[in-house]
N, C-alpha and C. Protein backbone atom coordinates (compact mmCIF):
# COMPACT_ATOMS: atom_id res chain seq x y z
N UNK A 1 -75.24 18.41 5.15
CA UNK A 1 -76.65 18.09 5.08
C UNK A 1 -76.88 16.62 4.75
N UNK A 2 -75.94 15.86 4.04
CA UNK A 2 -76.50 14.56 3.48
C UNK A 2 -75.27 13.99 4.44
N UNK A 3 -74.95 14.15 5.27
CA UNK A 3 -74.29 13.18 6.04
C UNK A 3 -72.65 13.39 6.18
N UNK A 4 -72.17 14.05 5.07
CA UNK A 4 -70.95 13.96 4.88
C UNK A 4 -69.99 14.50 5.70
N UNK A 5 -68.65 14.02 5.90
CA UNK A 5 -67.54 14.76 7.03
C UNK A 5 -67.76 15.95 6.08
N UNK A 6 -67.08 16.96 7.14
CA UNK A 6 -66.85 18.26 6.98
C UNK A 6 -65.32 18.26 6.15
N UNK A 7 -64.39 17.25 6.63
CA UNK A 7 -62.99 17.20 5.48
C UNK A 7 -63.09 15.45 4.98
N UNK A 8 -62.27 15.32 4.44
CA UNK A 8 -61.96 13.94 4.00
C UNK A 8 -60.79 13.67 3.97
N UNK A 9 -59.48 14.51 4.36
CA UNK A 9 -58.68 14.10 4.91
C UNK A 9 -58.01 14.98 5.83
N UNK A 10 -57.40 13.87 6.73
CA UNK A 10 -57.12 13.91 7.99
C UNK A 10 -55.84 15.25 8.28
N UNK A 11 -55.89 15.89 9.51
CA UNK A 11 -54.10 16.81 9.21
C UNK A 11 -53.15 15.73 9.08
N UNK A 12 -53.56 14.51 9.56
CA UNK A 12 -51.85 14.14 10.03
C UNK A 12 -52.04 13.20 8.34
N UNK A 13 -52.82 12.75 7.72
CA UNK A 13 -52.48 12.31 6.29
C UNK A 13 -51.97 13.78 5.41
N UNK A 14 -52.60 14.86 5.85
CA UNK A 14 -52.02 16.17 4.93
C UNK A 14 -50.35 15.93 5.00
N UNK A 15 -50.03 15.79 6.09
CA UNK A 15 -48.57 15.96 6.63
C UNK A 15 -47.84 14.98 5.93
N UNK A 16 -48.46 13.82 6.09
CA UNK A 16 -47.54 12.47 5.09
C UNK A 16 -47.72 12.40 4.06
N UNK A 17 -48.71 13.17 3.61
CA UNK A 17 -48.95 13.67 1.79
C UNK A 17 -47.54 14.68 1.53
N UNK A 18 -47.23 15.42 2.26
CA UNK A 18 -46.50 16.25 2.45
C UNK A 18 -45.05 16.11 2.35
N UNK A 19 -45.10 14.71 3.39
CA UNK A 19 -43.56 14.42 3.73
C UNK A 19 -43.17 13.77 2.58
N UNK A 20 -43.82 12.54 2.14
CA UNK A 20 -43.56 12.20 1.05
C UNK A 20 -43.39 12.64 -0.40
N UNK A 21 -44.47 13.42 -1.26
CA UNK A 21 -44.24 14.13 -1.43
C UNK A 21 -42.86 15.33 -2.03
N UNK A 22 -42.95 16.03 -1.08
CA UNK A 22 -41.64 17.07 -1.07
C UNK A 22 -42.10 18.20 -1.91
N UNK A 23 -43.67 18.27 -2.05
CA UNK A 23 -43.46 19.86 -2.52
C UNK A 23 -44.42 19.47 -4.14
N UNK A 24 -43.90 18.03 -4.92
CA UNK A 24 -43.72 17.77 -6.11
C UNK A 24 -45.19 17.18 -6.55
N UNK A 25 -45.71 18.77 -6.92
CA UNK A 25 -47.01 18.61 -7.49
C UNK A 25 -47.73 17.42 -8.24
N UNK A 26 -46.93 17.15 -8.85
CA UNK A 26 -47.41 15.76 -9.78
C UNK A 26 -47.07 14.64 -8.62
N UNK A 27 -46.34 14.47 -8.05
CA UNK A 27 -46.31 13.34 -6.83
C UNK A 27 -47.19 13.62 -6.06
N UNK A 28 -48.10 14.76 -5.50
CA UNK A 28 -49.32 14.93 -4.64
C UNK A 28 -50.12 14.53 -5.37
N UNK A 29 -50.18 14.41 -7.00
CA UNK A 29 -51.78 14.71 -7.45
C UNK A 29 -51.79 12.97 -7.55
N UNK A 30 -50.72 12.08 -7.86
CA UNK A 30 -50.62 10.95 -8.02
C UNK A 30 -51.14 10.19 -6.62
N UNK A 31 -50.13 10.45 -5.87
CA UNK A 31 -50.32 10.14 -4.56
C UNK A 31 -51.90 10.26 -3.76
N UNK A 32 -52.59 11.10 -4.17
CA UNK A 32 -53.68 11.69 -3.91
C UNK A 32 -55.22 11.05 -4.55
N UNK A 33 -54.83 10.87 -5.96
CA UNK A 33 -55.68 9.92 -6.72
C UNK A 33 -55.31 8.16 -5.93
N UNK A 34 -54.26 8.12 -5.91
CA UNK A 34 -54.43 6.58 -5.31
C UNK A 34 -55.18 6.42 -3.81
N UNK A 35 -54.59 7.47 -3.16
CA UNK A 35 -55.01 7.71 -1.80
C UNK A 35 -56.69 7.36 -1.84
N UNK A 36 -57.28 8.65 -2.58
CA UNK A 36 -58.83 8.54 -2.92
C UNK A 36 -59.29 7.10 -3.40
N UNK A 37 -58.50 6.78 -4.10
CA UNK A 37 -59.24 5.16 -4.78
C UNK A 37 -59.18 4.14 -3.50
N UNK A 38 -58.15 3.95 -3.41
CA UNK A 38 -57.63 2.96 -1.59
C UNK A 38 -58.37 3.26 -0.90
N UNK A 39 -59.33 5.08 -0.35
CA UNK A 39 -59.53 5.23 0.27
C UNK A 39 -61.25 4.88 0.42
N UNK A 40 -61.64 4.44 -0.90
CA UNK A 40 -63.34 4.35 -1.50
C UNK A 40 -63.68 3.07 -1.40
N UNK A 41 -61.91 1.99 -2.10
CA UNK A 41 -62.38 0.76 -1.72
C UNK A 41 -62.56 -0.04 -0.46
N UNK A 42 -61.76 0.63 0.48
CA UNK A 42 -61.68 0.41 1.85
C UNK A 42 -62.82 0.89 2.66
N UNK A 43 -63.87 1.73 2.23
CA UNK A 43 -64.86 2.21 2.80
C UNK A 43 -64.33 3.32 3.89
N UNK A 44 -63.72 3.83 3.52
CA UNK A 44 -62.57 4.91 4.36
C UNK A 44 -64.07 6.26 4.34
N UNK A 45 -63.87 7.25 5.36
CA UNK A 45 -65.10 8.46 5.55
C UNK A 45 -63.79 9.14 4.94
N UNK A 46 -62.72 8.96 5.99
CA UNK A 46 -61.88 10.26 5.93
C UNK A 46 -60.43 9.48 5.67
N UNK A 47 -59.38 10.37 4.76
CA UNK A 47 -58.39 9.31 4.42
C UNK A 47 -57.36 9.92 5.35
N UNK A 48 -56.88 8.95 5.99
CA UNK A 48 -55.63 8.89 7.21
C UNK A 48 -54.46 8.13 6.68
N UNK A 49 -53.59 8.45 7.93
CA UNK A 49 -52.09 8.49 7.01
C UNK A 49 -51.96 7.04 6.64
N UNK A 50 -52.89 5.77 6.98
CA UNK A 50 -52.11 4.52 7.08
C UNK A 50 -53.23 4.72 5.48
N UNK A 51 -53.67 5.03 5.03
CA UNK A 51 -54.55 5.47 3.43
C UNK A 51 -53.62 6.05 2.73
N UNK A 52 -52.94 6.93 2.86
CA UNK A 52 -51.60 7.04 2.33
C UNK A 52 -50.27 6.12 1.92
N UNK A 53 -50.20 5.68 3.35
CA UNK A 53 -49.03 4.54 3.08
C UNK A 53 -49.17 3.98 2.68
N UNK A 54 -50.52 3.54 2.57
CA UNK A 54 -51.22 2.16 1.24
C UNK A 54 -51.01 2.83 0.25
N UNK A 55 -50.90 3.97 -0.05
CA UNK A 55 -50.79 4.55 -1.81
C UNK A 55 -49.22 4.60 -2.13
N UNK A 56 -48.69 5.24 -1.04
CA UNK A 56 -46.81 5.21 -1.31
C UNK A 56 -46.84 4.00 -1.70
N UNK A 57 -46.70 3.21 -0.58
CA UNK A 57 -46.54 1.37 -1.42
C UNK A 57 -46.95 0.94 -2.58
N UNK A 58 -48.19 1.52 -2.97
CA UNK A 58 -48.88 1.21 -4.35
C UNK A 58 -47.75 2.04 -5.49
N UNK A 59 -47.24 3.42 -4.82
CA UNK A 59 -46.46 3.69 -6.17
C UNK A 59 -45.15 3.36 -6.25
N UNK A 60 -44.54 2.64 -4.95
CA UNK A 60 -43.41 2.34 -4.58
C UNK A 60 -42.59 3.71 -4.47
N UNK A 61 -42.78 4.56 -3.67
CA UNK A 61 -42.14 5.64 -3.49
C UNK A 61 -41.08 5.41 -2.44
């Protein structure tokens, strides 16, 4: 109703959340909070995998 995507992130960022990752809950939730921040300052709708790779790099994974 107010405009918003229907997801905010992408399958193929799910997947590199994923790959990276490995399962390791606290590495998604980390990974995930940076993702979201990278993804707010960038003016991102929906966060895609190169929104990700900006967060791996940010945690040096």
């Amino acid at each position: 109703m107010a405009g918003g995507s229907l997801s905010i992130l992408s399958e193929a960022a799910l997947s590199a959340v994923h790959g990276y990752a490995q399962g390791n809950a606290r590495m998604i939730d980390n990974l995930m909070t940076d993702a979201l921040i990278i993804g707010e300052q960038t003016e991102k709708q929906v966060i895609d995998p190169e929104t990700i790779l900006a967060a791996v790099n940010n945690q040096q994974l």
